[in-house]
C-alpha atoms as a PDB file:
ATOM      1  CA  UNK A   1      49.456-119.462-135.257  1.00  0.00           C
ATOM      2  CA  UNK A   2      50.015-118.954-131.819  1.00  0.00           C
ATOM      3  CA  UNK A   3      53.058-120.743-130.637  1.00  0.00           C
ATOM      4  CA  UNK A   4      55.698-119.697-127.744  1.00  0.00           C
ATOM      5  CA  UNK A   5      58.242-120.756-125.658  1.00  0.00           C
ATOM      6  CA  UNK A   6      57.918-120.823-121.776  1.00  0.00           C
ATOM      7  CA  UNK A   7      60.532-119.310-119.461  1.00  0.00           C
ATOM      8  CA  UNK A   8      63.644-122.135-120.106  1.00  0.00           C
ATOM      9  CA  UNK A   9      61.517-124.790-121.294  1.00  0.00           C
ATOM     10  CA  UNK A  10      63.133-126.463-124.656  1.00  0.00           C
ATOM     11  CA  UNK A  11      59.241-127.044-125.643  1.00  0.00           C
ATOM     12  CA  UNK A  12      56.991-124.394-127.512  1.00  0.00           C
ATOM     13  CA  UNK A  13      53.363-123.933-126.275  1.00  0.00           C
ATOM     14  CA  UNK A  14      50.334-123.010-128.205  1.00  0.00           C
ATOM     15  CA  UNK A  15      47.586-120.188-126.826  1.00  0.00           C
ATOM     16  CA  UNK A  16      44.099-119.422-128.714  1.00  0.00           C
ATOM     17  CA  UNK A  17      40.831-119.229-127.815  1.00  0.00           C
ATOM     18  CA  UNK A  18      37.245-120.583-129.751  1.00  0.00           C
ATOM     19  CA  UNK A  19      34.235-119.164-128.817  1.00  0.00           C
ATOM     20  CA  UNK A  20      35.667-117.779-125.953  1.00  0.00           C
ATOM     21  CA  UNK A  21      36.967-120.623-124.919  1.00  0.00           C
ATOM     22  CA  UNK A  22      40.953-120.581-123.923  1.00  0.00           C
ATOM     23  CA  UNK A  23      42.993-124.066-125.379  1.00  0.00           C
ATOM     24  CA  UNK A  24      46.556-124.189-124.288  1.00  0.00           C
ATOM     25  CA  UNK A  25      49.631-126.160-123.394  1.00  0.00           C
ATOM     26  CA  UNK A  26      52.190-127.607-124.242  1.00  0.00           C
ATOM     27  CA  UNK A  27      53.181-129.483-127.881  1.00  0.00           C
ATOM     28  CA  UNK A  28      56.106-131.632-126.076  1.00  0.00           C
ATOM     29  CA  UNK A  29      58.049-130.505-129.324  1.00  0.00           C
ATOM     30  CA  UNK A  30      61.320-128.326-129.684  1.00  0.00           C
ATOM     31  CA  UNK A  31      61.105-127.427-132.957  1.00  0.00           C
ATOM     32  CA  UNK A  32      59.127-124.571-134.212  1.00  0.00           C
ATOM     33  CA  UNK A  33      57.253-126.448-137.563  1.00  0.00           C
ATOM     34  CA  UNK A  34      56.608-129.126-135.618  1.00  0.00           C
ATOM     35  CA  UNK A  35      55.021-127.260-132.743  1.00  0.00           C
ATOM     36  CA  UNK A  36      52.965-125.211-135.339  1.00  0.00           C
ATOM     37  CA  UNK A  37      51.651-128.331-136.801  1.00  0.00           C
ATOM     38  CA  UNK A  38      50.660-129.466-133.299  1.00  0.00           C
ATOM     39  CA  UNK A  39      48.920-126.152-132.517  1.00  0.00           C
ATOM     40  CA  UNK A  40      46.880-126.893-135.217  1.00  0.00           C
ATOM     41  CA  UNK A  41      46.000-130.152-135.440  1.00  0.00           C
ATOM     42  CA  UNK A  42      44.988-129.087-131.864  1.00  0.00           C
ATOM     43  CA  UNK A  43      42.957-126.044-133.136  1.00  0.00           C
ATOM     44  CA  UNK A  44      41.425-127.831-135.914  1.00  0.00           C
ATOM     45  CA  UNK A  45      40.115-130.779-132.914  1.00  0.00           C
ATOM     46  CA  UNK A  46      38.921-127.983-130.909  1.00  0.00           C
ATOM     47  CA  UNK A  47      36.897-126.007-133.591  1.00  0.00           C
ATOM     48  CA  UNK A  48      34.496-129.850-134.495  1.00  0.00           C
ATOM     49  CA  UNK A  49      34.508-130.100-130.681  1.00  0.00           C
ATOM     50  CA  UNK A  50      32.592-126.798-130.392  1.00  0.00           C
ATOM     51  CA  UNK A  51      30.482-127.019-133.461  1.00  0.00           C
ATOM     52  CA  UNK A  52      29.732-130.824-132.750  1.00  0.00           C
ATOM     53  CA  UNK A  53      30.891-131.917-136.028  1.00  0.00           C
ATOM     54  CA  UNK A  54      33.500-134.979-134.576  1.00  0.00           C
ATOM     55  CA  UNK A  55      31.915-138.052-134.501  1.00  0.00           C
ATOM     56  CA  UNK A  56      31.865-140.335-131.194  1.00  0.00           C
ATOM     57  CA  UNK A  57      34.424-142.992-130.799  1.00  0.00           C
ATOM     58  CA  UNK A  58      34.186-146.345-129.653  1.00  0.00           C
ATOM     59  CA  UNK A  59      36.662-149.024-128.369  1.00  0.00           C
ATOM     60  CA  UNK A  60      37.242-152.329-130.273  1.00  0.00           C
ATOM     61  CA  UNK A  61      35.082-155.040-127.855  1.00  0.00           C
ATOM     62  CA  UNK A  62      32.409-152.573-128.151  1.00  0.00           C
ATOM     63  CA  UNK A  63      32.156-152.261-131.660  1.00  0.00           C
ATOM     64  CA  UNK A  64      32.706-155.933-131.682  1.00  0.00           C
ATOM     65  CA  UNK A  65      29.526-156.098-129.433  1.00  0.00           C
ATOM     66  CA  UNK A  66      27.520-154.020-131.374  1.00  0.00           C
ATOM     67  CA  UNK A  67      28.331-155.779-134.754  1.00  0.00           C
ATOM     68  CA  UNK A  68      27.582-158.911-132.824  1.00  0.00           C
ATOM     69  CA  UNK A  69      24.496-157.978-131.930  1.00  0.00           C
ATOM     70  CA  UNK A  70      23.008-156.005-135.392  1.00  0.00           C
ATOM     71  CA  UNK A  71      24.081-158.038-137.698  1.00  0.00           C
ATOM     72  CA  UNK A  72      26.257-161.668-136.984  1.00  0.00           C
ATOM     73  CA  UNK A  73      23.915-163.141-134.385  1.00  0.00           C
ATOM     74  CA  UNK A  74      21.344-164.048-137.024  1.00  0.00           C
ATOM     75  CA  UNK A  75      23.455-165.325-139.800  1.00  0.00           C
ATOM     76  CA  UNK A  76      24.566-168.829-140.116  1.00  0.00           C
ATOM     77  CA  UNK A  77      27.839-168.457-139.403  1.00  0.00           C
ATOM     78  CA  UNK A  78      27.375-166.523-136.056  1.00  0.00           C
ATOM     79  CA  UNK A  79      29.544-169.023-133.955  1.00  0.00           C
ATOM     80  CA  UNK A  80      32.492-169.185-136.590  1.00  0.00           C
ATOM     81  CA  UNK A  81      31.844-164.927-136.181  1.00  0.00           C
ATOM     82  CA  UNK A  82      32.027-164.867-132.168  1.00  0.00           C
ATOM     83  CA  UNK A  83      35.064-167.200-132.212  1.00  0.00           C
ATOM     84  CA  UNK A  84      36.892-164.957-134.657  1.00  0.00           C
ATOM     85  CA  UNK A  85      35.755-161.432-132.866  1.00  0.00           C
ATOM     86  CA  UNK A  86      37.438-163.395-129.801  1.00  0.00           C
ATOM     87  CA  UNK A  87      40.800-163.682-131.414  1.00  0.00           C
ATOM     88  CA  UNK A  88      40.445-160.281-132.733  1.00  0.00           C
ATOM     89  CA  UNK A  89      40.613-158.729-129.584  1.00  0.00           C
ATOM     90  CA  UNK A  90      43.991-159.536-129.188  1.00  0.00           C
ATOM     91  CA  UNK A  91      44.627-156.560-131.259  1.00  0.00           C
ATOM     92  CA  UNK A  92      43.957-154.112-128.030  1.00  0.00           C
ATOM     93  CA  UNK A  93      40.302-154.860-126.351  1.00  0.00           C
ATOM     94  CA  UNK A  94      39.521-151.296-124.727  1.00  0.00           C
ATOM     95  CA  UNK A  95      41.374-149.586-127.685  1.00  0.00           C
ATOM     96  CA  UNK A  96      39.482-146.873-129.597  1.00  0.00           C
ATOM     97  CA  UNK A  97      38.805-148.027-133.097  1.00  0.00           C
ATOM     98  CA  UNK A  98      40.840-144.395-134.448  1.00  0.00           C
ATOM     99  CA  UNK A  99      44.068-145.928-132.773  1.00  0.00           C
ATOM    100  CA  UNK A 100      43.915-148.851-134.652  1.00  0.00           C
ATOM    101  CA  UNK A 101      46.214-148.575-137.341  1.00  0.00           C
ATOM    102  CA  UNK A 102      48.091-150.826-140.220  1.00  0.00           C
ATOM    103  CA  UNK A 103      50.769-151.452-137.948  1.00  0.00           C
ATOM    104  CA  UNK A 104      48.457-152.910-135.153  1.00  0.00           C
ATOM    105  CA  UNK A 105      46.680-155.388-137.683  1.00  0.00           C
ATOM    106  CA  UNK A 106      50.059-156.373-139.291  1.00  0.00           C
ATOM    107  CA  UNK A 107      51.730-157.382-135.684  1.00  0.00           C
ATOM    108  CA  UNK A 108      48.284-159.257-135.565  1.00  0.00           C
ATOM    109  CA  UNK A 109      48.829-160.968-138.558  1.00  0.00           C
ATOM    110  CA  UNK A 110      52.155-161.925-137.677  1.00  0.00           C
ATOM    111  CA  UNK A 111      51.621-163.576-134.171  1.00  0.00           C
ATOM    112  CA  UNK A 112      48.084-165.659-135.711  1.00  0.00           C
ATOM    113  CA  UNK A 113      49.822-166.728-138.273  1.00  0.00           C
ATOM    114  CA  UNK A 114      52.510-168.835-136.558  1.00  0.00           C
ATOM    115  CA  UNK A 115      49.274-170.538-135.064  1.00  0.00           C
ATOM    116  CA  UNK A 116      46.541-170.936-137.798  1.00  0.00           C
ATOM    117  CA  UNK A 117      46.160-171.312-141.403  1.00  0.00           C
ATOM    118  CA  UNK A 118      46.578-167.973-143.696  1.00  0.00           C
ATOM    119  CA  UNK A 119      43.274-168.418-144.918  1.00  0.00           C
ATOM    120  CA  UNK A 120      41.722-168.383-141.467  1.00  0.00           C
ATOM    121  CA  UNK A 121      43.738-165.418-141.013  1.00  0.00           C
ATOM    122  CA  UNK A 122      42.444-163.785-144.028  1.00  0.00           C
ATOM    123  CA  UNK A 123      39.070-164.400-143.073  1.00  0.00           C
ATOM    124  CA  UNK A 124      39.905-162.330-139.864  1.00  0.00           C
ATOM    125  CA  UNK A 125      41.085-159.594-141.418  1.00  0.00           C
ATOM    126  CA  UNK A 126      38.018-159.106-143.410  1.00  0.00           C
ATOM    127  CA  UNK A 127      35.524-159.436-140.639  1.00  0.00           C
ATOM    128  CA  UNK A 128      37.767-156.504-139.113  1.00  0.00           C
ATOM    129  CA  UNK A 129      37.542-154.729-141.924  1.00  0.00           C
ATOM    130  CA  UNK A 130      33.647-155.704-141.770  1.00  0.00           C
ATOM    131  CA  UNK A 131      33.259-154.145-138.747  1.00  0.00           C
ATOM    132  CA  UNK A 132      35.014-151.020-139.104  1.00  0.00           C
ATOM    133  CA  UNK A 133      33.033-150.341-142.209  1.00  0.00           C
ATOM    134  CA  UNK A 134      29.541-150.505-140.360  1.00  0.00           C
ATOM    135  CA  UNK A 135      31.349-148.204-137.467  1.00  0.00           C
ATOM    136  CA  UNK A 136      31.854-145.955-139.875  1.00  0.00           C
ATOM    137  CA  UNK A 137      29.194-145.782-141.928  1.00  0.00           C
ATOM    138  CA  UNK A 138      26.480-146.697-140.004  1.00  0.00           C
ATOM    139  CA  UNK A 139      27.095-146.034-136.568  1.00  0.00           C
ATOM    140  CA  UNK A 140      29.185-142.684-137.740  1.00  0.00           C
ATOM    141  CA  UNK A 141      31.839-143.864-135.094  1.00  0.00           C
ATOM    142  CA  UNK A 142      35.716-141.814-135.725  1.00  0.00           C
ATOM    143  CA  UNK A 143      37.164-144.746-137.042  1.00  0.00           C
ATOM    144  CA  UNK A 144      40.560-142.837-138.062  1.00  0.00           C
ATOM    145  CA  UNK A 145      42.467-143.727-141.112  1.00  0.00           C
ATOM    146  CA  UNK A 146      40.935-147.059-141.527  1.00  0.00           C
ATOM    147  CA  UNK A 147      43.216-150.084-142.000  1.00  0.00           C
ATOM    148  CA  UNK A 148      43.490-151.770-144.954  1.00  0.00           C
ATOM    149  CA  UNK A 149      45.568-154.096-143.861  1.00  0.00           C
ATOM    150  CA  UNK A 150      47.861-153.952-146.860  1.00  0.00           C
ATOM    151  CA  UNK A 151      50.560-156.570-146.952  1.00  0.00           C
ATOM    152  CA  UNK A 152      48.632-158.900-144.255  1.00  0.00           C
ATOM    153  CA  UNK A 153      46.597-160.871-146.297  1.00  0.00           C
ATOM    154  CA  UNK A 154      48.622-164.082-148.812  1.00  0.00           C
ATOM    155  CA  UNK A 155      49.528-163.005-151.414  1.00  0.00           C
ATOM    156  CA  UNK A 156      47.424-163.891-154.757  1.00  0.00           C
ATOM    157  CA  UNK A 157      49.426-166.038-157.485  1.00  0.00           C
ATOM    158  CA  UNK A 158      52.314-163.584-159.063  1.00  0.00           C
ATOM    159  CA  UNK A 159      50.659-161.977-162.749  1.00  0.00           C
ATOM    160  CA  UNK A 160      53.296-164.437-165.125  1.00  0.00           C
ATOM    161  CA  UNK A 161      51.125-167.548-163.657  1.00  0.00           C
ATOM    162  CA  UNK A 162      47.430-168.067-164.455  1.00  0.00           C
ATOM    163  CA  UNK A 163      45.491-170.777-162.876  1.00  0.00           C
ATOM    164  CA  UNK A 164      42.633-172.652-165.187  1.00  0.00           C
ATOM    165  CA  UNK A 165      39.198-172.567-164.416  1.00  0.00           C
ATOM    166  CA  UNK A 166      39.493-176.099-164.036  1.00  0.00           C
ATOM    167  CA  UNK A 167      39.455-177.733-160.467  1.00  0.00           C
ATOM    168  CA  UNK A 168      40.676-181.105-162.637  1.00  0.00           C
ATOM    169  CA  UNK A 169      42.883-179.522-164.992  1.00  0.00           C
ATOM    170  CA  UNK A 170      45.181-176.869-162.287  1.00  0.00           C
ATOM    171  CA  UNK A 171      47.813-176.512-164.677  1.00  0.00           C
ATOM    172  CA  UNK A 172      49.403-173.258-164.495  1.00  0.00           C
ATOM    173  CA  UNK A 173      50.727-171.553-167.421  1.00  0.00           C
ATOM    174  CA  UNK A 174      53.111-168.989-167.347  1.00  0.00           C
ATOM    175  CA  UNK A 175      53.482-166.080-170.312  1.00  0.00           C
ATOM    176  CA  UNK A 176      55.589-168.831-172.684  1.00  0.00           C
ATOM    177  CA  UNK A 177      52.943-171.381-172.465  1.00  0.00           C
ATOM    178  CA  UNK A 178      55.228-173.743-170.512  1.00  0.00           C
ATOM    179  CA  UNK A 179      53.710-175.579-167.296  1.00  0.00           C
ATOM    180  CA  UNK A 180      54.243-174.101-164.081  1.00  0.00           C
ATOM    181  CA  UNK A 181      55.148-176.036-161.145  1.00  0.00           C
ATOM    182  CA  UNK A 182      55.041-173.221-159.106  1.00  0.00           C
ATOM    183  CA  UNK A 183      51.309-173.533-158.571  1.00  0.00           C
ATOM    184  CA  UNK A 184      49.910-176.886-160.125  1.00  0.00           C
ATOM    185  CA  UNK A 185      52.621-179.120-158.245  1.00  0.00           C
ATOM    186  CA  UNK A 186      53.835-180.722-161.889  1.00  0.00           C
ATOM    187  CA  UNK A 187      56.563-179.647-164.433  1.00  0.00           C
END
């Protein structure tokens, strides 16, 4: 690993070279491990830059285009699909889909929520989560860690409560056999 410190600069710098090709600067970081790590995250993007092997990336209203365009357009439900590719956007429009992270769809989350249903919300989430699988996997876009939007979407009924099959008969009955209010609306 090739990291240094400049003159009286608090920050360490990295130095190497890939197929003759110099890569340097600095890692904005004042401790050694951390600059090392740095320096080779940096290496490790360099070396897939020169052999080709990153994949392309793409911003969010692009890939929202695209999916638009492949696959939504034709279905059925291609106006419910543009309306909810609109609101998704609010997430970051010219963002690349690798800087998109669990963070950015749980703020989302947060702010539609106060404004629809959590079921519409929900349904959101999983078009996202529609989309970034095609980038992925069929367009072979860098897509980053993908979110799974843990936490975002409502929570299913807690495991002591089982709902009947029933759409007439939504008793609940807990792990004593009692009735539970909780989810059928009776004692």
């Amino acid at each position: 690993m090739s990291v240094y410190r400049r003159g009286r600069s608090p920050f360490w710098y990295y130095d190497f070279q890939i197929d003759g090709v110099r890569f340097r600067g600095s890692t904005q970081q004042k401790d050694k491990a951390a600059a090392k790590i740095i320096e080779s995250k940096r290496r490790t993007d360099a070396a897939l830059n020169a052999r080709g092997l990153r994949r392309r990336s793409m911003t969010l209203n692009a890939a929202f285009g695209k999916y638009y365009d492949e696959h939504a357009k034709r279905l059925p439900s291609a106006a419910n699909i543009d309306y909810q590719l609109a609101n998704l956007l609010a997430i970051g429009c010219e963002r690349a889909l690798a800087d998109i992270g669990d963070a950015d769809v749980a703020e989302y989350v947060a702010r539609r929520r106060a404004a629809v249903s959590d079921a519409s919300v929900n349904r959101e989430v999983t078009l996202l989560r529609a989309v970034f699988r095609r980038a992925a996997d069929q367009w072979e876009i860098d897509v980053g860690t993908m979110p799974n939007g843990a936490g975002t979407c409502w929570p299913n009924p807690s495991a002591e409560c089982v709902r009947l099959p029933s759409p007439r008969k939504r008793a609940c009955l807990n792990t004593s056999g009692r009735t539970c209010a909780r989810w059928c609306g009776s004692a």
